[in-house]
C-alpha atoms as a PDB file:
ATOM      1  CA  UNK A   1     -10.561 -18.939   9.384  1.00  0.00           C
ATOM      2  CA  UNK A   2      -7.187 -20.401   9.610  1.00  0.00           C
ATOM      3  CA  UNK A   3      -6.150 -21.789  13.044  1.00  0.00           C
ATOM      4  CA  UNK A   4      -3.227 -18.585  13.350  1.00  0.00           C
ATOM      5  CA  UNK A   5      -6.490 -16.224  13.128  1.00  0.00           C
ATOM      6  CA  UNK A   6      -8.498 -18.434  15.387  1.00  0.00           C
ATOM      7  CA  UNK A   7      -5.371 -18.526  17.716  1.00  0.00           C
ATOM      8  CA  UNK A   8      -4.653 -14.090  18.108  1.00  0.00           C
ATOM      9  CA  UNK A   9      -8.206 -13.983  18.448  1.00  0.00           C
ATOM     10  CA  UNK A  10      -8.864 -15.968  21.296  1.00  0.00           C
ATOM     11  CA  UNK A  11      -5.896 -14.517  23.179  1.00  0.00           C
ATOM     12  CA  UNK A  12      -6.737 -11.114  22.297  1.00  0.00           C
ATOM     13  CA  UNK A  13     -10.399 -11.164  23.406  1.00  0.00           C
ATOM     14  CA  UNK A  14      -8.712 -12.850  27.447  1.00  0.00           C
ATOM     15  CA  UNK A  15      -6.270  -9.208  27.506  1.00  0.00           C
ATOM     16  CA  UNK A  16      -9.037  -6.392  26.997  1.00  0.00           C
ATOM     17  CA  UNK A  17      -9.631  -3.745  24.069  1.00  0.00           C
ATOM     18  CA  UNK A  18      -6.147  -3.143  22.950  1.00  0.00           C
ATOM     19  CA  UNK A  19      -5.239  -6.621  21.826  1.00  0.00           C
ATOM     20  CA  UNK A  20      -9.074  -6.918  20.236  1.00  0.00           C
ATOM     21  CA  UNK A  21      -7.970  -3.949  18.407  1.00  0.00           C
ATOM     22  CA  UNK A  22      -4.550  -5.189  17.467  1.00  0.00           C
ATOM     23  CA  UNK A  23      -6.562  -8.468  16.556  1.00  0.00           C
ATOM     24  CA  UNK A  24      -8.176  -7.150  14.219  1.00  0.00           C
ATOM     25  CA  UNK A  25      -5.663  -4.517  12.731  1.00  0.00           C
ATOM     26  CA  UNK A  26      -3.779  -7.970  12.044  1.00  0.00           C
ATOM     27  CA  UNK A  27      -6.459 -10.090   9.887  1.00  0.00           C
ATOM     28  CA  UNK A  28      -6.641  -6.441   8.056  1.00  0.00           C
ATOM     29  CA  UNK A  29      -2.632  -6.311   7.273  1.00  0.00           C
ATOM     30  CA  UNK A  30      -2.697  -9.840   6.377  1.00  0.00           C
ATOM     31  CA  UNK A  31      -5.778  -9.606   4.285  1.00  0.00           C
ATOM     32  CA  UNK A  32      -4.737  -7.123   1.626  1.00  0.00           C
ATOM     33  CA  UNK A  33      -1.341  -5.985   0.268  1.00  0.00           C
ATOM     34  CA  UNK A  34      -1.074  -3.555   2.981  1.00  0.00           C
ATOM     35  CA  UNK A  35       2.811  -3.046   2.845  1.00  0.00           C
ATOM     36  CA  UNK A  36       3.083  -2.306  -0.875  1.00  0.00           C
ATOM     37  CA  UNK A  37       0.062   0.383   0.009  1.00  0.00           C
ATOM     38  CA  UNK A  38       1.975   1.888   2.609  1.00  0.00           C
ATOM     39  CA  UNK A  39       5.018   2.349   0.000  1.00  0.00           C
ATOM     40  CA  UNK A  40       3.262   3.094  -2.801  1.00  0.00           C
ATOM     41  CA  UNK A  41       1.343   5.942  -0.029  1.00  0.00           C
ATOM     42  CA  UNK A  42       4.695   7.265   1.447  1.00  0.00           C
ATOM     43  CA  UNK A  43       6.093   8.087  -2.156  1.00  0.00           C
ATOM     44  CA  UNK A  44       2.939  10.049  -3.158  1.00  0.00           C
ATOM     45  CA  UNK A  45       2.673  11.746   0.042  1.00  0.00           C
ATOM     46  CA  UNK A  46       6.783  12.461  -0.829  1.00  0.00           C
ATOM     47  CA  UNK A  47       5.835  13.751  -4.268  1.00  0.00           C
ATOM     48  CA  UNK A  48       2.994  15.993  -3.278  1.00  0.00           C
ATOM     49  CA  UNK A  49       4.310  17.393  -0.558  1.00  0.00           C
ATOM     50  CA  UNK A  50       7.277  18.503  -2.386  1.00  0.00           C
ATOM     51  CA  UNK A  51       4.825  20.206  -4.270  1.00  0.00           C
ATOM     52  CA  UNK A  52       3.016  22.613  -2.174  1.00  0.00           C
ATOM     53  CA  UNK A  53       2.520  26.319  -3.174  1.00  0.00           C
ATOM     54  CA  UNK A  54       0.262  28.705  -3.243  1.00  0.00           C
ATOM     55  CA  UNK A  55      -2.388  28.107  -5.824  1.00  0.00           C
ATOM     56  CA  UNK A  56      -1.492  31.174  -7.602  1.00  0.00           C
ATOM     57  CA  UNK A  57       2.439  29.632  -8.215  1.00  0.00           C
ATOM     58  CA  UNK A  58       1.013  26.366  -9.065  1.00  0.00           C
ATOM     59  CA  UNK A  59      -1.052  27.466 -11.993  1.00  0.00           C
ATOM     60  CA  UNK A  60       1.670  29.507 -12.953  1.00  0.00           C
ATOM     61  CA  UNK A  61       3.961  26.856 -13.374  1.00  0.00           C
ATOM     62  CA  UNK A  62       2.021  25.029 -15.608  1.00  0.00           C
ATOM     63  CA  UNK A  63       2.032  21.136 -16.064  1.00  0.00           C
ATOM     64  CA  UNK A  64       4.748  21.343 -13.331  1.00  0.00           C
ATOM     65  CA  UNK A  65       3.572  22.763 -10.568  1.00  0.00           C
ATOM     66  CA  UNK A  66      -0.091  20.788 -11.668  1.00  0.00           C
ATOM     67  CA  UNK A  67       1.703  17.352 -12.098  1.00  0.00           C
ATOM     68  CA  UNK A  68       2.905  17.202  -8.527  1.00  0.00           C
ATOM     69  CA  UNK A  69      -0.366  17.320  -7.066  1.00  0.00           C
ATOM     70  CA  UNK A  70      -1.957  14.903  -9.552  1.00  0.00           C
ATOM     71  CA  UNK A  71       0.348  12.381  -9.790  1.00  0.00           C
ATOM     72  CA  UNK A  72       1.241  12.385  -5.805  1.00  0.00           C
ATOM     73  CA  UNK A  73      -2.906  12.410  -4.563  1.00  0.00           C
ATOM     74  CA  UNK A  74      -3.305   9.344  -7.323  1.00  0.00           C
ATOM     75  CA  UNK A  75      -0.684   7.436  -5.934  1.00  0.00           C
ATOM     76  CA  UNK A  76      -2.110   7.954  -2.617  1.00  0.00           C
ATOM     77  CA  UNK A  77      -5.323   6.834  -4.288  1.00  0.00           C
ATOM     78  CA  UNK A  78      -4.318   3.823  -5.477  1.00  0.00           C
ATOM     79  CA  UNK A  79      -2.995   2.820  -2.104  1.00  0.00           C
ATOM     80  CA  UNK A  80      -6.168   2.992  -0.277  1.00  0.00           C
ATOM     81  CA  UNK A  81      -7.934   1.422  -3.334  1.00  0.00           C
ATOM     82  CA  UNK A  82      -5.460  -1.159  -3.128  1.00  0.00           C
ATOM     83  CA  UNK A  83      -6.419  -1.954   0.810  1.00  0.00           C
ATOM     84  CA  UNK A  84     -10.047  -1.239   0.681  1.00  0.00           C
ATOM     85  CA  UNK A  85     -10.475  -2.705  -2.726  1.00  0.00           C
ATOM     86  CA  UNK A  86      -7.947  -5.467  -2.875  1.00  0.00           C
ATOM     87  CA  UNK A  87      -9.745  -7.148  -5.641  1.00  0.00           C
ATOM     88  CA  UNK A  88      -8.127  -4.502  -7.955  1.00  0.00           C
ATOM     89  CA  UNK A  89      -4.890  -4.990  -6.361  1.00  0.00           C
ATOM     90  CA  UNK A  90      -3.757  -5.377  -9.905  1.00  0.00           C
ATOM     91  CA  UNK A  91      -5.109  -2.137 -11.512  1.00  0.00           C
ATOM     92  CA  UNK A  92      -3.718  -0.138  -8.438  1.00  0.00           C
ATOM     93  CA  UNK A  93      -0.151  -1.741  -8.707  1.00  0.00           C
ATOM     94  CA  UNK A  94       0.364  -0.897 -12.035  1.00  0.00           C
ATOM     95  CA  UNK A  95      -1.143   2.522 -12.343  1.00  0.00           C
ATOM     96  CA  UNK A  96       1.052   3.009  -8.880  1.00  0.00           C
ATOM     97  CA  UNK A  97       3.840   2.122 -11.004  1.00  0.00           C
ATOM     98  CA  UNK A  98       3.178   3.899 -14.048  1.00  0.00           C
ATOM     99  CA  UNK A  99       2.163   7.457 -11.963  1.00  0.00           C
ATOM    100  CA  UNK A 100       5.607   7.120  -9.924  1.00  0.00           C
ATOM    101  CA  UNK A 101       7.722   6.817 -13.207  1.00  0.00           C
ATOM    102  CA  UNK A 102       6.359   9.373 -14.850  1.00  0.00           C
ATOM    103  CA  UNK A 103       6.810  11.467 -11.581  1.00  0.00           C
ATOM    104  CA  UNK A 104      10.468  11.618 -12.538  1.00  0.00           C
ATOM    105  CA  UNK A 105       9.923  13.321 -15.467  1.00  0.00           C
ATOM    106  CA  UNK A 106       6.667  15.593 -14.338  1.00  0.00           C
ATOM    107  CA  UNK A 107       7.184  16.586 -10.481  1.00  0.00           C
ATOM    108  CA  UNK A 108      10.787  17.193  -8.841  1.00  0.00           C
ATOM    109  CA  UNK A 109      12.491  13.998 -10.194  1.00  0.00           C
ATOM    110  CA  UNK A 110       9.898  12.520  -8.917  1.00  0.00           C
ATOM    111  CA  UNK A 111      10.181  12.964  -5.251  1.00  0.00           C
ATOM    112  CA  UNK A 112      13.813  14.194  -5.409  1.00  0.00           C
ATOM    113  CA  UNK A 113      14.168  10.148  -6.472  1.00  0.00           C
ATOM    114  CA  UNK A 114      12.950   8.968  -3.030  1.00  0.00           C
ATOM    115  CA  UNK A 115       8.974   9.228  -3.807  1.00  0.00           C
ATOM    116  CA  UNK A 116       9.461   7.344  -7.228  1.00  0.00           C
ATOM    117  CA  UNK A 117      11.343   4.762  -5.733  1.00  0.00           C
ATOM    118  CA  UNK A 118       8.937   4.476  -2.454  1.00  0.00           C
ATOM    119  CA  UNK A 119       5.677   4.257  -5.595  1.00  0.00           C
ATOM    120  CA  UNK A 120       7.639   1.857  -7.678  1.00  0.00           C
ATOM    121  CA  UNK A 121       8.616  -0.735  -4.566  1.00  0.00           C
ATOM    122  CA  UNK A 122       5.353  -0.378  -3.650  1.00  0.00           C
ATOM    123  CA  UNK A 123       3.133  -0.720  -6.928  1.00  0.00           C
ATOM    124  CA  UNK A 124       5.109  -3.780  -7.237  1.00  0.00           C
ATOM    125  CA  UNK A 125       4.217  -5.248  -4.182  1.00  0.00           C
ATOM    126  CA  UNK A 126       0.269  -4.577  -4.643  1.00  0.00           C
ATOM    127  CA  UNK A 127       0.514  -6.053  -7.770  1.00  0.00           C
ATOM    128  CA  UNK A 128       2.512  -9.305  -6.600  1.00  0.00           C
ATOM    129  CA  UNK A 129       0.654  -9.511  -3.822  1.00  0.00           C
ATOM    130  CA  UNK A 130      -2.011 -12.598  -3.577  1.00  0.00           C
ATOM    131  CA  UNK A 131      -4.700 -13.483  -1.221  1.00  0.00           C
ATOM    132  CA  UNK A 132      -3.475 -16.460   0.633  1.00  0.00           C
ATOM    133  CA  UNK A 133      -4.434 -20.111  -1.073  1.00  0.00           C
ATOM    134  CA  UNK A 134      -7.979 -21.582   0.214  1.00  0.00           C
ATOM    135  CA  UNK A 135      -6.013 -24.889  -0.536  1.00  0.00           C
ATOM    136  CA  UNK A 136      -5.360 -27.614   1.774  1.00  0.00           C
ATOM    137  CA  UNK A 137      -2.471 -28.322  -0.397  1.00  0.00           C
ATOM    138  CA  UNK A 138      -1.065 -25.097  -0.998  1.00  0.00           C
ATOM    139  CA  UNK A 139      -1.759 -24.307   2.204  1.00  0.00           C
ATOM    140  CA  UNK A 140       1.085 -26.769   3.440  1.00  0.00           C
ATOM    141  CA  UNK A 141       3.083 -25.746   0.129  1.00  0.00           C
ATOM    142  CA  UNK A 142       3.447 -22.212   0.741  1.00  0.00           C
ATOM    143  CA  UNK A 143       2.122 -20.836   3.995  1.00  0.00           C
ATOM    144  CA  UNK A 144       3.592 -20.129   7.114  1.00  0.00           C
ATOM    145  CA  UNK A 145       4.047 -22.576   9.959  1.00  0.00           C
ATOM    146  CA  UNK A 146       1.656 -22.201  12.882  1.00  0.00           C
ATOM    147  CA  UNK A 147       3.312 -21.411  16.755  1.00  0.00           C
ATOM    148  CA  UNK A 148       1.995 -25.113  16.886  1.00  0.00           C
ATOM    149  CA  UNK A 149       4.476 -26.518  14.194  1.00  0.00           C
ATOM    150  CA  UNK A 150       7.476 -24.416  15.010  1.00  0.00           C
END
């Protein structure tokens, strides 16, 4: 554990249950590319919910009214896949990508624009996103300063 970690957890387990929780909420976030998930998440949950209809209107529409639902529950998909899973953050991110483009064309301009934007940010980020270096090295190189050094 790096000494950051070590650090929130020893002052979260003197304040009680809420910062334990917060604790732990943090390694999670900092763990897996959970900001590109919550993008890639919001512009599904934009494109599906545009979407809803009765069942009977759906399947009357076609590959339209069908699309929305698809392509907006996978993009959800591939946001939890991409926090639970984040050893196919790579897979995720670029199916994320691919399902939010062709939500312009399939479902509502893809969100009305906003939902293929929100997938597209995010996909990107899961698939940028690294786990941080084990590196003593690159640890100086790229990480972030400590409270200790600032």
């Amino acid at each position: 554990m790096t000494e950051l970690t070590v650090e929130v957890e020893q002052s979260a387990t003197e304040k009680g249950r809420p910062a334990r929780m917060w604790a732990a909420f943090t390694r999670f976030r900092r763990t897996r590319p959970f900001w590109g998930g919550a993008w890639l998440a919001f512009g599904g949950w934009v494109i599906l919910s545009l979407t809803i209809a009765p069942l009977s209107v759906t399947f009357a529409a076609g590959v339209g009214g069908v699309s929305g639902y698809l392509l907006g529950g996978s993009m959800m998909m591939f946001a939890f896949f991409a926090w639970f899973a984040p050893s196919q953050r790579h897979l995720a991110g670029l199916l994320g990508v691919i399902f939010a483009v062709a939500s312009l064309v399939l479902s509502n301009l893809g969100g009305f624009l906003v939902g293929m934007f929100c997938g597209v940010v995010g996909g990107a980020m899961i698939f940028a996103w690294g786990p941080p270096p084990a590196h003593k090295l690159l640890k100086r190189l790229f990480g972030r300063p400590t409270p200790v050094e600032r």
